[in-house]
Structure formats: C-alpha cells, structure tokens
Protein backbone atom coordinates (compact mmCIF):
# COMPACT_ATOMS: atom_id res chain seq x y z
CA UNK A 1 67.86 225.63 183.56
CA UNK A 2 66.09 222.26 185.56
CA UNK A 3 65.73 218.82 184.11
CA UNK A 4 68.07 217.15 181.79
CA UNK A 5 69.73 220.77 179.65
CA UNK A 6 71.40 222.04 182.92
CA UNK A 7 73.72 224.47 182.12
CA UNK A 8 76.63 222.25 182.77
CA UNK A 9 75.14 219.68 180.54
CA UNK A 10 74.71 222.40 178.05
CA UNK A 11 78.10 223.07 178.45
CA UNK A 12 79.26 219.32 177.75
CA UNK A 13 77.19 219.16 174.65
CA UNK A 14 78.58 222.14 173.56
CA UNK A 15 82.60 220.78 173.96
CA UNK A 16 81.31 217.93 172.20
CA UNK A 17 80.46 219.40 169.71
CA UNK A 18 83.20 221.60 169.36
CA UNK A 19 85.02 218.94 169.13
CA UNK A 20 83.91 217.25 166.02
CA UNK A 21 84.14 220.67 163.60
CA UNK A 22 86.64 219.73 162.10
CA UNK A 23 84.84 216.71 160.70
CA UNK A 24 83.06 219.54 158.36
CA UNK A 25 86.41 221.20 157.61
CA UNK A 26 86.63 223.79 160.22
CA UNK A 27 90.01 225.26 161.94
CA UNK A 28 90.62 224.28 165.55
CA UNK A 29 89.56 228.19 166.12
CA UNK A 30 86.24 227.70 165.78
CA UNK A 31 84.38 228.99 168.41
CA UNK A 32 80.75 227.40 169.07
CA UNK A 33 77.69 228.44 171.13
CA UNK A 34 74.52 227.61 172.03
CA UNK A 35 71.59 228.74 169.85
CA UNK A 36 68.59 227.09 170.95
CA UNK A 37 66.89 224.08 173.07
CA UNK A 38 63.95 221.88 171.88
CA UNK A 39 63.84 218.20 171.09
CA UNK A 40 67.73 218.70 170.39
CA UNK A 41 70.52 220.99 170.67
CA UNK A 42 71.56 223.20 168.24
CA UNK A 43 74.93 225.43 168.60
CA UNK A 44 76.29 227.77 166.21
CA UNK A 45 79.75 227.32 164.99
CA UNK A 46 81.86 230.42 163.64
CA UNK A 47 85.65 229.72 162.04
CA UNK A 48 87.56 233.00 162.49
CA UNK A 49 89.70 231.98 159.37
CA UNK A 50 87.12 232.64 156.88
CA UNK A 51 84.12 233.36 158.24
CA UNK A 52 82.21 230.11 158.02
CA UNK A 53 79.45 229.51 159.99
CA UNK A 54 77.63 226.12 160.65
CA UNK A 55 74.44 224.97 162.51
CA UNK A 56 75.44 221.85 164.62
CA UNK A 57 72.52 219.95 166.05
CA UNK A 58 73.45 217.48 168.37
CA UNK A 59 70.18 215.04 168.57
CA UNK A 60 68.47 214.01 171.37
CA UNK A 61 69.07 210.77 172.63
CA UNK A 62 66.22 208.19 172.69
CA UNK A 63 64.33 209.96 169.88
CA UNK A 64 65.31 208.91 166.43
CA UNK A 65 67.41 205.90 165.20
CA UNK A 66 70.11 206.76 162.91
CA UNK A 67 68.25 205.64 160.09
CA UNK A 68 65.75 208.15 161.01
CA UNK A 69 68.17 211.13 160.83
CA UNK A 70 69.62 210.13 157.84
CA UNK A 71 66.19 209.41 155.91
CA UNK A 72 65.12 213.12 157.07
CA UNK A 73 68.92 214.58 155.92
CA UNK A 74 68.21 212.83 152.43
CA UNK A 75 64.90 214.22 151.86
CA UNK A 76 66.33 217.57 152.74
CA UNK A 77 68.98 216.89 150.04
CA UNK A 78 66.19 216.20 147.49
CA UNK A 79 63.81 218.98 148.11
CA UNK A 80 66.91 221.08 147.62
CA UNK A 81 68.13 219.17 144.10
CA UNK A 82 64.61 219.85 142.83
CA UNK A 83 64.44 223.45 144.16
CA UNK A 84 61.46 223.32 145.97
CA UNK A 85 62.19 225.26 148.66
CA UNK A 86 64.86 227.35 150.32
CA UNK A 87 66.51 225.18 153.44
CA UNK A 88 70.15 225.23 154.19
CA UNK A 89 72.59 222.32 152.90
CA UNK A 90 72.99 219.18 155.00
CA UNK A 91 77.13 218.60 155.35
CA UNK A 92 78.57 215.31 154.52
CA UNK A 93 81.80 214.10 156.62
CA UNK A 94 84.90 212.61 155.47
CA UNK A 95 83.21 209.07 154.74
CA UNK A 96 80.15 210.77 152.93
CA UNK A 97 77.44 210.27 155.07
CA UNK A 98 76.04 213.38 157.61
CA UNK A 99 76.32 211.49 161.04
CA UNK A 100 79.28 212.72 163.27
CA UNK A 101 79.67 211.53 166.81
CA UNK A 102 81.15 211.78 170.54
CA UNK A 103 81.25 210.01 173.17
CA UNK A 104 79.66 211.43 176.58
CA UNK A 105 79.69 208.96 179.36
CA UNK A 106 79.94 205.94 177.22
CA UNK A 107 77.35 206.79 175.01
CA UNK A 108 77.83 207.98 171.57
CA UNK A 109 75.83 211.20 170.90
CA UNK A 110 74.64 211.92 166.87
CA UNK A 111 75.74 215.56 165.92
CA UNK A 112 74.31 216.56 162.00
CA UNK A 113 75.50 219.73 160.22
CA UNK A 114 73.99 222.71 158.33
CA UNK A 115 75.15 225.64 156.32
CA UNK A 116 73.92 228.37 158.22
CA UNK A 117 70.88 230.67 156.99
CA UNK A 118 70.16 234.09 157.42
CA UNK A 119 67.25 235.35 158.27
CA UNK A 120 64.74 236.64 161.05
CA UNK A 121 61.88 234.53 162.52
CA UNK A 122 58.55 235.93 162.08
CA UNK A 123 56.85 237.03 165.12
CA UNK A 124 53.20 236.10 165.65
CA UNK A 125 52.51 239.64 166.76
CA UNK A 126 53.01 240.86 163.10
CA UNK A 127 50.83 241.14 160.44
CA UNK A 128 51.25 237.14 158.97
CA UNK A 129 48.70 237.34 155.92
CA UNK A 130 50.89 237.88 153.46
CA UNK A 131 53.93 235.66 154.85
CA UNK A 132 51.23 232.60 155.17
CA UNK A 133 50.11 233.24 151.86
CA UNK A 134 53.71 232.24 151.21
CA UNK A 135 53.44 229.94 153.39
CA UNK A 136 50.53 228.02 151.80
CA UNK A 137 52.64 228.04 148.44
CA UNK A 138 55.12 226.58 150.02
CA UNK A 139 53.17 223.58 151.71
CA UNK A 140 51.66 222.77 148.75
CA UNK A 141 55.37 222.33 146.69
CA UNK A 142 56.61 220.30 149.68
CA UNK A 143 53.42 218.06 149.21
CA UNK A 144 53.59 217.90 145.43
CA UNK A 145 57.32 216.87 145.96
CA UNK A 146 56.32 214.23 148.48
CA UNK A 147 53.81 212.57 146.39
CA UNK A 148 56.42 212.07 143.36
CA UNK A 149 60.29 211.47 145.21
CA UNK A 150 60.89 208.03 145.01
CA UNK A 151 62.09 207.56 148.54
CA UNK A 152 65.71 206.02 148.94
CA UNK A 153 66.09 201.84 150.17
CA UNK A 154 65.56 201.85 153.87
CA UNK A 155 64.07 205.22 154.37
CA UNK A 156 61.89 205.38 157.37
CA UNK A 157 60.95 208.49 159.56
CA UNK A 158 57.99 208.49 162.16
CA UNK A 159 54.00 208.67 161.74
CA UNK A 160 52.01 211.32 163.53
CA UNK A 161 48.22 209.63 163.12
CA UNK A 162 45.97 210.35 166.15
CA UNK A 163 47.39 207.35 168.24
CA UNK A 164 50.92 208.62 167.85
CA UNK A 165 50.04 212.20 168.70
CA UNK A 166 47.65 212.05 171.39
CA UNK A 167 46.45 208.24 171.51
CA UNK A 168 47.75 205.65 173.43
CA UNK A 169 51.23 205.51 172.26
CA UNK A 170 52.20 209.19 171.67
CA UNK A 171 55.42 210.55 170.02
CA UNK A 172 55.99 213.14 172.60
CA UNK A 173 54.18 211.75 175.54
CA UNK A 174 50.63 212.04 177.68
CA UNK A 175 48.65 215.50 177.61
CA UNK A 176 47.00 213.93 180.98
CA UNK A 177 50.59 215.11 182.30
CA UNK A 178 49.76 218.17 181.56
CA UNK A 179 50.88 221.20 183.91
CA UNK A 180 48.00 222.24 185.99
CA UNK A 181 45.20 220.17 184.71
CA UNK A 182 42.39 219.19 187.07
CA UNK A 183 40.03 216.32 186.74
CA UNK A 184 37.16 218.42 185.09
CA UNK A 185 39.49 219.47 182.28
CA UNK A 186 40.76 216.17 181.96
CA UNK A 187 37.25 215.18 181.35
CA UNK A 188 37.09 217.86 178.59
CA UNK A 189 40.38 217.04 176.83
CA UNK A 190 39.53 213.35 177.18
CA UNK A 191 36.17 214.72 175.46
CA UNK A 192 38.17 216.21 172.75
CA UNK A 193 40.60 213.40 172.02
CA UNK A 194 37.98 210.92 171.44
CA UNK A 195 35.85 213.79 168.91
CA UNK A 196 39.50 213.94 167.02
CA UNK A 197 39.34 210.09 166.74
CA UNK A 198 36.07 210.07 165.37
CA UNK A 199 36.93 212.84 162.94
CA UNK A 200 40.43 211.52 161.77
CA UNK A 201 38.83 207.83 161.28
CA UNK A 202 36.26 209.31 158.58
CA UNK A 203 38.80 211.34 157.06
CA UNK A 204 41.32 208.72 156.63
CA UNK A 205 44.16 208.38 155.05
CA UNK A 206 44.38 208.21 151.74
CA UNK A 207 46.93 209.17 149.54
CA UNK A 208 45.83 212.67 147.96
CA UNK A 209 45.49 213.61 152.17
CA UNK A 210 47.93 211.63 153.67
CA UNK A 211 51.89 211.44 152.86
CA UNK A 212 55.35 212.90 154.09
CA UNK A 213 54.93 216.49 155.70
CA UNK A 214 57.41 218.58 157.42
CA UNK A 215 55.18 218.37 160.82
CA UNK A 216 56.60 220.86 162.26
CA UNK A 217 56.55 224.85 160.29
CA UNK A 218 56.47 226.79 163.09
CA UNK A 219 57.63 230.48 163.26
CA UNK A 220 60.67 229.46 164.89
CA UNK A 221 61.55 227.37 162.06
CA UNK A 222 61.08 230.14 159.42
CA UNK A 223 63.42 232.37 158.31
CA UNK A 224 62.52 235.51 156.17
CA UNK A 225 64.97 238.13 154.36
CA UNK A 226 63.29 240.34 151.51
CA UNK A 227 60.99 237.69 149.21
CA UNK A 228 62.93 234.50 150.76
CA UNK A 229 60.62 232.15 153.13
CA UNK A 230 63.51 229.70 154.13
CA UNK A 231 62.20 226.51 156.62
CA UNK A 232 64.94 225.17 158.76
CA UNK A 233 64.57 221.90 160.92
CA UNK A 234 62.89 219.16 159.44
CA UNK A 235 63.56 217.05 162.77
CA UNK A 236 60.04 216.07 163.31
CA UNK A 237 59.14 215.77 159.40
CA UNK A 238 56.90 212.19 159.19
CA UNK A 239 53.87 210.63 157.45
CA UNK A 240 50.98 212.48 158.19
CA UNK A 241 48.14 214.60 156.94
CA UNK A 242 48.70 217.06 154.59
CA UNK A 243 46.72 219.63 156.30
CA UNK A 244 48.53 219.27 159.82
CA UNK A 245 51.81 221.46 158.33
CA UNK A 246 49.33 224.69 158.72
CA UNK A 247 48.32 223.63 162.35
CA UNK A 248 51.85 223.85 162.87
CA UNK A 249 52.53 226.53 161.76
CA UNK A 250 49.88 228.35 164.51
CA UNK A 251 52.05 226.49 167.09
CA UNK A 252 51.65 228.12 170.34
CA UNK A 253 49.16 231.33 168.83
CA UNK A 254 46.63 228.45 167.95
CA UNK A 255 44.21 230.86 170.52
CA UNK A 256 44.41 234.31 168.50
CA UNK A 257 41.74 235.73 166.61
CA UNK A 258 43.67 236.24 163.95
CA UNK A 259 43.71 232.54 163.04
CA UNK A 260 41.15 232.68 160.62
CA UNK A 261 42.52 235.13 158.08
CA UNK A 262 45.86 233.10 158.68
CA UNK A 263 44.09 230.00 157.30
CA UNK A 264 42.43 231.65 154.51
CA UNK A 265 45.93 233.33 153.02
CA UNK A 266 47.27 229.77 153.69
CA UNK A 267 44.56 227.64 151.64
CA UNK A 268 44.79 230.81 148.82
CA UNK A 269 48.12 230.39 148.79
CA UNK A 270 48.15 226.61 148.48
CA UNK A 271 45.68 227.12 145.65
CA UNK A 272 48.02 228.79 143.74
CA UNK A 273 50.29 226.00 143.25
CA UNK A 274 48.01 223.12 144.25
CA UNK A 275 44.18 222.35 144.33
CA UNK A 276 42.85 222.09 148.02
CA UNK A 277 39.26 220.45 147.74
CA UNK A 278 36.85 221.57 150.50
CA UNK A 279 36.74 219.17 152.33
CA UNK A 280 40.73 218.79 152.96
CA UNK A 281 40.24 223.03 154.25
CA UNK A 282 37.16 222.06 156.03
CA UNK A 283 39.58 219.57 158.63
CA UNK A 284 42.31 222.63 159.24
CA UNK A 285 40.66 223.42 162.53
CA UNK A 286 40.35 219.87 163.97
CA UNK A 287 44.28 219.26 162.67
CA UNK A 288 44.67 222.87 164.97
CA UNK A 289 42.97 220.93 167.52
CA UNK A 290 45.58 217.77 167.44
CA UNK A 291 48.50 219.89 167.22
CA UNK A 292 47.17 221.66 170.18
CA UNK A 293 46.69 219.21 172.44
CA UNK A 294 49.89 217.38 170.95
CA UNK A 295 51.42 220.37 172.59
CA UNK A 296 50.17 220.59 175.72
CA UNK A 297 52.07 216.67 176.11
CA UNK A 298 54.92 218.09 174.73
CA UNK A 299 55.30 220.83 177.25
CA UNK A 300 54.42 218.30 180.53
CA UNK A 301 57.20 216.04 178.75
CA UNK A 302 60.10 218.37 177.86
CA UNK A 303 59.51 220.80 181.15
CA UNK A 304 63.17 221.36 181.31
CA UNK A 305 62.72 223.47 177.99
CA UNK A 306 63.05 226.97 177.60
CA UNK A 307 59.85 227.20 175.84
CA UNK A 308 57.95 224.82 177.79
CA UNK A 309 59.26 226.98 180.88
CA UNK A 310 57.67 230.28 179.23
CA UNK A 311 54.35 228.53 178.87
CA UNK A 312 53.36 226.31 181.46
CA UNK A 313 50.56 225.74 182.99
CA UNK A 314 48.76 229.13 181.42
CA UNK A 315 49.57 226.73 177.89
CA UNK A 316 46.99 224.31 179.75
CA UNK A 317 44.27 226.57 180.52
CA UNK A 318 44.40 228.02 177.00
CA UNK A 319 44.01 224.62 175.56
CA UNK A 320 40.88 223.82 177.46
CA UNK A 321 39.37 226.90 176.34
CA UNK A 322 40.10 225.97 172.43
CA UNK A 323 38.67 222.20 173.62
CA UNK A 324 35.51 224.21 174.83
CA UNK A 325 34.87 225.70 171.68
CA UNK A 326 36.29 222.74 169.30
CA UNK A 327 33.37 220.27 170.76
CA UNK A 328 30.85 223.37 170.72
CA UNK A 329 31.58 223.70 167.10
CA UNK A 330 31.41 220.29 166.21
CA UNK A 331 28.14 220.22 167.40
C-alpha cells in the first residue's frame, strides 16, 4: 500500500496497539490485526482466554484534538444510556476516561476502544428499501436525541457547512485535487460548488434543520443481523444538516438509479418517528450533491487508502456526470 499506511507502518500501528490491550483488561495473549483503513486505523483484538474481542482504533494524527474524540466517545455513551440506537460500548481505562496512548517516534498516538459488534455490512448491490426504511427511523431518533442531550462542559466536535466541506477551508481537503480532472470539469464542479452555496445560504441553518448528525452512515458503517441496524464509527459525527446523514449513507453509489426509491423508504421511514416537512426532503439531492463532491476531495487527499485506491479517477468522472445533471435540474 503507497502513501503514509505502508505496510510496515501498518505493522507499527498495529504493535502499538497491541501493546496498550491490556489497558482494557486483556491477557498479554491477545492477538490483534488489522481490520480496516480510512481516516484512522482500526485493528481487531481477540484474547484467547475468554474470547473477548475489541475494536481498537488508533486515530489519525492531525485530525481531531483530544477533546474532539472524547466529546464524540461521550455522545456515543449517551445515545446508548437513552437507547436510541444499537452502537457498541466505548471502553474506559484504568483512570476512567477512553484515551489510551503510545509513543511512535516521539509522538504520542490516541488509540480508543470498542466492544466489538456482530454483524454484516450491507452491500449496495442488494435490495436497500427496506434496510433504509430502517434507516430513516433511525436518523430521525439520532436527531430527536440531538435536539434534547444537554451536551457535557467543553464538548466540541467539527462543523461540516459548505465552507468546511467543499469551500475554502475544507475538512478533508480540495476536490480541484481531484484524480483526473481537466480544466473543463473543473469549470463544471466549480459551477456546482457555487449552485450548493447559493442553495445552502437560503436554506440556512436553523435549529429544526441544523444540529449534531452522525455525518458519516455509510454501508460500511452499518451492521445488520436479523431486525438489528447497528451504526459503528461516529468519527466524523459534527454539526450539520439534518438531511446530510442520508447523503451519506449513498456514499460512493450516489450515481445508481436506485437512489430514488432509497430516498423515499428513508423520508417514510423518518416519518414514522419524526415529521420531515417538504421542504427539508426537497434539499436531499443537493446534500447528495455536497457529499459527493466532498468525496471526490477526500479521495485526491487520502490516495494512500484502500478505498480511494479502488475508485480513483473513474470516482471523478462519475461526479461530473451527477454535477451535469445537478445544475440541469436546478434549472
């Protein structure tokens, strides 16, 4: 793997790691292993004594203060005191906070726990009605939640508005990085970004539109067995529109034809817990749009990923036909 998760840096983030399970009560025979790269990695830890398993995520550096991480661990420990939803335990340490960490090359690394979930990711070649029927429940208890939990002293987590997304001081860098893009799609996209400006100004953000989301309920971070929907990984979770959790959750399939139906089980399902005036369903596609081209920076800024790897520059070409049709539609 190129850029900055080489294997052998893999490798040292995984022995560092290893080495602070104990911290969460495992035996020195705990074997760990790599389960996924994104904005962090996240290795699986297994303790042949008795069975546990744990989700280590050692965080990114650069990214998120450590207020951050803990603000995002304590709303995680809320939504599961209230029962909202279904997301696996944050682990404390010995001096009752979540934050564990080791030292690689003089820098201390941040390494967070979870109980581990079962559970199989949807796939975005199945038939999704039903699950983002679920789906749309789900959004709308996370956003009732949000609205009501009295947030602790000193919690902060990050704001994805159009000038932190794809503006002039984005989270996850420049889409005109992106792989493969020429100067007449640049025009297009630049085209775009300024119509989701206009559109996001008039919406605005007011509190019944505009609060603390998860930002980031992708397939990958769903987990289904039987009935259960369980969401993993609130890394990215912010203050942003309401509406943008189901453009995330089209993340990288934002092109299908099947999107439609997808967003009408997910408003009909967030009607059944919620009410979802028109006009908040009428904005889905442009928040589609944003996460889109929020995306396509994402993947010029975090090439070394496997998932930015997969995608590429074909990722490009299929946002400037979605562009095309977004400023066609909008008239």
């Amino acid at each position: 793997m190129a850029g900055l998760y080489t294997d052998d840096f893999i490798e040292t983030l995984r022995r560092g790691a290893a080495s602070l399970t104990g911290a969460w009560g495992l035996s020195p025979r705990a074997e760990v292993s790599l389960l996924a790269i994104s904005e962090n990695a996240t290795f699986l830890a297994e303790d042949p004594d008795d069975g546990t398993r744990i989700v280590l995520r050692v965080y990114r550096p650069g990214y998120h203060t450590r207020a951050e991480m803990e603000s995002e661990l304590a709303w995680i420990t809320a939504l599961r005191a209230d029962a909202v939803i279904d997301t696996p335990e944050p682990l404390r340490v010995a001096d009752g906070g979540h934050i564990a960490t080791f030292d690689l090359n003089g820098t201390h690394r941040e390494v967070a726990a979870f109980r581990f979930m079962t559970g199989a990711e949807p796939s975005p070649d199945d038939d999704l009605t039903d699950g983002f029927h679920a789906l749309g429940a789900l959004s709308a208890r996370l956003h009732a939640h949000t609205r009501q939990w009295p947030r602790p002293p000193g919690f902060v987590r990050k704001t994805w508005t159009w000038e932190t997304t794809v503006g002039p001081t984005p989270h996850w860098g420049d889409w005109r990085h992106a792989l493969g893009l020429a100067a007449d799609g640049a025009a297009l996209l630049e085209r775009t970004s300024e119509a989701l400006r206009r559109r996001l100004a008039a919406y605005g953000t007011g509190p019944d539109r505009f609060g603390l989301i998860h930002a980031d309920l992708r397939l990958a971070n769903l987990l289904v067995e039987g009935a259960r929907l369980g969401v993993i990984d609130f890394d990215d979770c912010g203050f942003g529109w309401f509406g943008y959790d189901f453009a995330a959750a089209v993340s990288f399939f934002e092109h299908e034809p099947t999107i439609p139906a997808l967003q009408d089980a997910w408003t009909a399902g967030y009607r059944t817990v919620a009410p979802l005036p028109a006009e908040d369903e009428a904005m889905l596609p442009t928040f589609v749009m944003l996460r889109r081209l929020l995306l396509t920076a994402w993947i010029a800024s975090h090439n070394e990923t496997p998932t930015a790897q997969e995608l590429g520059a074909a990722y490009t070409d299929g946002t400037l036909m979605l562009a095309d049709r977004f400023l066609s539609a909008a008239g």
